[in-house]
Protein backbone atom coordinates (compact mmCIF):
# COMPACT_ATOMS: atom_id res chain seq x y z
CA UNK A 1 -43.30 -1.57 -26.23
CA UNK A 2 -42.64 2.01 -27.14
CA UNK A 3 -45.49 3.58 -25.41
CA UNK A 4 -44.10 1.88 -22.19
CA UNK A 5 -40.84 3.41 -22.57
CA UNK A 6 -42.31 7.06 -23.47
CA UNK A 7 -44.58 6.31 -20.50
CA UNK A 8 -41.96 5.50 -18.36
CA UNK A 9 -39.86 8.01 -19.42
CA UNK A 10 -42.32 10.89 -18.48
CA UNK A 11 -42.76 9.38 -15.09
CA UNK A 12 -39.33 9.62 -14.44
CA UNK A 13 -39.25 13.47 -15.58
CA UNK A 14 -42.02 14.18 -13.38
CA UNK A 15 -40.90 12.55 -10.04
CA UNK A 16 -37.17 14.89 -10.81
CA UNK A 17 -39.20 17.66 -11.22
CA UNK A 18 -40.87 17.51 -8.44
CA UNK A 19 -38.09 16.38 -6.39
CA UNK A 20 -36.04 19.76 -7.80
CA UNK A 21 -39.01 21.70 -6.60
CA UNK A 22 -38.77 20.96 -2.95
CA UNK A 23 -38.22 23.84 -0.79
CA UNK A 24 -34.57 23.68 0.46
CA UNK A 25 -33.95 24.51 3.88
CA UNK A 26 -31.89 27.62 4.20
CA UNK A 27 -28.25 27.97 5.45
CA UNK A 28 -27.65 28.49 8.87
CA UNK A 29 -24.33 30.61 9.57
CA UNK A 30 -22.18 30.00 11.59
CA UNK A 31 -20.95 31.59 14.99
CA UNK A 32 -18.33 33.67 14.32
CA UNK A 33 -15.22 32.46 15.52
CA UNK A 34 -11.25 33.39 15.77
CA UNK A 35 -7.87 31.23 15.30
CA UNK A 36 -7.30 29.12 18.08
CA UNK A 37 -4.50 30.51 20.26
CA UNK A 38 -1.75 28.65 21.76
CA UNK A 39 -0.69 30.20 25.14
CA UNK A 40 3.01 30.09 26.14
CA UNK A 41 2.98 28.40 29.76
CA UNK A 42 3.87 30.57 32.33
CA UNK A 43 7.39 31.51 33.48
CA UNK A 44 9.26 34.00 34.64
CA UNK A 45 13.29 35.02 34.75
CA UNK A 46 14.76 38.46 36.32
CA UNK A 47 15.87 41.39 34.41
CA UNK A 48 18.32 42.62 35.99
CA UNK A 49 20.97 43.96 32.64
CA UNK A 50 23.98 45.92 33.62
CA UNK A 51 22.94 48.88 31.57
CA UNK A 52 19.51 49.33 33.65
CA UNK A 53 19.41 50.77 37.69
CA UNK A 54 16.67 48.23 38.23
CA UNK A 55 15.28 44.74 37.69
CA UNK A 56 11.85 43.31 37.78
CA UNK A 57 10.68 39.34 36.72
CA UNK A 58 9.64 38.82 32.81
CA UNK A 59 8.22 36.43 31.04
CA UNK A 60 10.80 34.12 30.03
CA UNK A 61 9.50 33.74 26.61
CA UNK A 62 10.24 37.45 25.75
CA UNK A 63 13.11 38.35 24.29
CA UNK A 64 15.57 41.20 25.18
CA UNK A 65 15.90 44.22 22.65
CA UNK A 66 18.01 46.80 23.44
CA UNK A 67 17.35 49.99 21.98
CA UNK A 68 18.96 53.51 22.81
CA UNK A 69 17.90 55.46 19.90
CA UNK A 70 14.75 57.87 20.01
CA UNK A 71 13.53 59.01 16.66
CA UNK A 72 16.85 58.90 15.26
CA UNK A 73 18.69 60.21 18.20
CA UNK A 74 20.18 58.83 21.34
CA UNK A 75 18.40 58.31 24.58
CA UNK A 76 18.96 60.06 27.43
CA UNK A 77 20.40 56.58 29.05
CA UNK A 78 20.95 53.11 27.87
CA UNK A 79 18.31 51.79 29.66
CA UNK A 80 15.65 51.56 26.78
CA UNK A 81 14.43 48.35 25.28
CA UNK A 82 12.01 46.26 24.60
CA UNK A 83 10.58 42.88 25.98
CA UNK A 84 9.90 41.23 22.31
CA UNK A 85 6.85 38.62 22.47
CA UNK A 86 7.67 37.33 19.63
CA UNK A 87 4.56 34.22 19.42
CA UNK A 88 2.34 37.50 19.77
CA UNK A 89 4.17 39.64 17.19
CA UNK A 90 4.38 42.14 20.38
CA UNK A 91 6.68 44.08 22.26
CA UNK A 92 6.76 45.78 26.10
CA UNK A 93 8.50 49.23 24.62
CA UNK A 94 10.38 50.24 28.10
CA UNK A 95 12.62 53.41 28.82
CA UNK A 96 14.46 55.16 31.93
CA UNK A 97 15.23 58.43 32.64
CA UNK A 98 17.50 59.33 35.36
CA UNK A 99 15.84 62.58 36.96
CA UNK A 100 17.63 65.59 37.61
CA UNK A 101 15.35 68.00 39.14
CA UNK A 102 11.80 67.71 40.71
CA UNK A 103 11.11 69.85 37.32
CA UNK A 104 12.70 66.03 35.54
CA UNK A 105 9.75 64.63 37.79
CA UNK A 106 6.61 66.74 37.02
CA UNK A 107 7.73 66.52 33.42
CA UNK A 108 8.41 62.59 33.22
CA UNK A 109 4.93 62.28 35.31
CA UNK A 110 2.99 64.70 32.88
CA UNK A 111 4.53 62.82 29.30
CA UNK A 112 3.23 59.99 31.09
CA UNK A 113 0.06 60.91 31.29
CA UNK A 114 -0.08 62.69 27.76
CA UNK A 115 0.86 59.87 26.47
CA UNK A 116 -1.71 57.91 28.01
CA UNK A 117 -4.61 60.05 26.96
CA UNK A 118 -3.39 60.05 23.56
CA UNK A 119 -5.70 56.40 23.32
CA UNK A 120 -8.30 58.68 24.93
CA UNK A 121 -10.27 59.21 21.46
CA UNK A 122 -10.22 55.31 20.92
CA UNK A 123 -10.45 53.93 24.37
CA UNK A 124 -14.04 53.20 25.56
CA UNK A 125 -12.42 54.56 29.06
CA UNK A 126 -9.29 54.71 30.98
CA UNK A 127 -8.72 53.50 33.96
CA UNK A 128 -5.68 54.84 36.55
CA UNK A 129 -4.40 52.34 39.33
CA UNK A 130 -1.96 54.17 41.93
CA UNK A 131 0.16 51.37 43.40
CA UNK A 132 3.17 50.74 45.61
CA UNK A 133 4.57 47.11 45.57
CA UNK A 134 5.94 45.57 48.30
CA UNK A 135 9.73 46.59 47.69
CA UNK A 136 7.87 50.10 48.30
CA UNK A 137 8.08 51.01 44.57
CA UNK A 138 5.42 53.20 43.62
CA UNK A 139 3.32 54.60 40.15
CA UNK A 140 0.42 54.40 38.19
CA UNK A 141 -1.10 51.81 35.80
CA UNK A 142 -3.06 53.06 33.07
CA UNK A 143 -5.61 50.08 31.72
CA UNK A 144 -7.94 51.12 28.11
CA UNK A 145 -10.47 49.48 27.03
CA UNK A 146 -11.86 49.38 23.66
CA UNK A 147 -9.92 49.19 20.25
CA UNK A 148 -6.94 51.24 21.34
CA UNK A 149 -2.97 50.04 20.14
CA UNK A 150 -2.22 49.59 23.72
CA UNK A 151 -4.28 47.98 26.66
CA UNK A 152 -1.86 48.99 29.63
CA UNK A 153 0.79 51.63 30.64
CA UNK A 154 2.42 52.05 33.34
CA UNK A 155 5.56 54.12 35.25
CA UNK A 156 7.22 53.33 38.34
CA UNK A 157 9.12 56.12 39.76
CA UNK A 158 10.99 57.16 43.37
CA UNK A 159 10.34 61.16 42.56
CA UNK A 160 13.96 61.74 42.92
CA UNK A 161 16.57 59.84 41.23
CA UNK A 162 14.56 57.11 38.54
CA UNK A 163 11.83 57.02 36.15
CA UNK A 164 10.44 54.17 34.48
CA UNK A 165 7.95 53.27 31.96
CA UNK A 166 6.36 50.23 29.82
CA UNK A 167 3.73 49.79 27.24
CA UNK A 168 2.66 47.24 25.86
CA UNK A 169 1.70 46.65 22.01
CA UNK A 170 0.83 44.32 19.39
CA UNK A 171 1.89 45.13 15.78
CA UNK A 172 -1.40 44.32 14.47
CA UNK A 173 -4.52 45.41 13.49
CA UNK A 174 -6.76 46.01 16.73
CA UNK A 175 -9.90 43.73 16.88
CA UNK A 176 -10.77 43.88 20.45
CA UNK A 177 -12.94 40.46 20.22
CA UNK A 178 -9.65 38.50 18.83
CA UNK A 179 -7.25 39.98 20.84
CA UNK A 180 -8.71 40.18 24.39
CA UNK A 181 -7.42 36.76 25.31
CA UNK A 182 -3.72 37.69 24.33
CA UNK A 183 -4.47 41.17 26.24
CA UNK A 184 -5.40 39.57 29.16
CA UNK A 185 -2.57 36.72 29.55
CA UNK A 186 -0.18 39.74 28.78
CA UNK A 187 -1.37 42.05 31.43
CA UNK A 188 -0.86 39.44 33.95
CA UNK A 189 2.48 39.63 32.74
CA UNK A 190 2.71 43.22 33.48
CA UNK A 191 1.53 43.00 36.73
CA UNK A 192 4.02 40.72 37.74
CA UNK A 193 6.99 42.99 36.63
CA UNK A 194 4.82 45.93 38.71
CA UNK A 195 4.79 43.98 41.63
CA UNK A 196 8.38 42.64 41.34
CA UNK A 197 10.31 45.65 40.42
CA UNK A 198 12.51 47.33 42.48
CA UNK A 199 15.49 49.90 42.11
CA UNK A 200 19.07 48.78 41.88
CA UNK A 201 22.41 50.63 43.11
CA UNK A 202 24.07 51.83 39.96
CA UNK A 203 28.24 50.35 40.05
């Protein structure tokens, strides 16, 4: 009666052993993948505040955020703000500048531009987009590509009298991949404002 137990016993360690020793098949990884994002449905509402010689439509789930200081200092007008987005942590930073001189003009035109090229190092190009909408505003939109802090620029101007510009950012870390699908559905946004602005009489 023993020996069948001790017999039965080492059968048993055996068949574990050899069960243990089966090659295992090896992980396979997984796609990589991102948060799911929840899109805000689309809607608009005009800007038109009393503090701004213009108006334009914006998303309706941005929020309005004046701001007239400049690195500490005041503005040159009270028309600076931003369009807060805030279920993308992101802002539209917007400013006016009433111009004063053609020499207003070239400079507005050429900060624009500077400023543009600053994402030149990061961007994998730049792309410029003269338009005129159909209130016969005109400007340029500045699109980058790559892992730059802003995907879009742009400044609407009548080379005379008004200067306007908008950027848009998102106060977080730039992964291209990830954010591409908030980049796009906020450029549309952009767009819209572009083709809706227009200049208003100042009271």
């Amino acid at each position: 009666m023993i020996k069948c137990k001790t017999t039965y016993s080492a059968f048993l360690i055996v068949v574990i052993l050899m069960t243990s020793c089966r090659k295992t098949q090896d992980p396979i990884p997984l796609p990589r993948a991102y948060p799911k994002i929840t899109f805000p449905e689309k809607s608009y509402q005009k800007f038109d505040e009393i503090y701004c010689p213009l108006s334009f439509e914006r998303p309706s789930y941005t929020n309005i955020k004046q701001d007239n200081r400049f690195f500490g200092e005041n503005s040159e007008h009270d028309c600076w703000f931003d369009l807060h987005i805030e279920s993308f942590n992101g802002d539209i930073h917007c400013s006016y500048k009433q111009l004063k001189s053609y020499d207003d003009y070239e400079k507005s035109v050429s900060d624009a531009f500077r400023l543009s090229n600053k994402h030149v190092k990061r961007a994998d190009y730049i792309e410029e987009i003269v338009f005129t909408n159909e209130q016969g505003c005109s400007g340029i939109l500045f699109l980058m590509d790559g892992p730059t802090a802003t995907p879009a620029q742009f400044f609407v101007t009548d080379t005379s009298e008004h200067f306007f510009r908008a950027s848009l950012y998102l106060n977080a870390e730039v992964n291209r991949d990830s954010t591409k699908p908030i980049y796009d559905f906020l450029l549309e946004d952009m767009q819209r404002m572009i083709e809706t602005f227009q200049w208003e009489d100042e009271d």
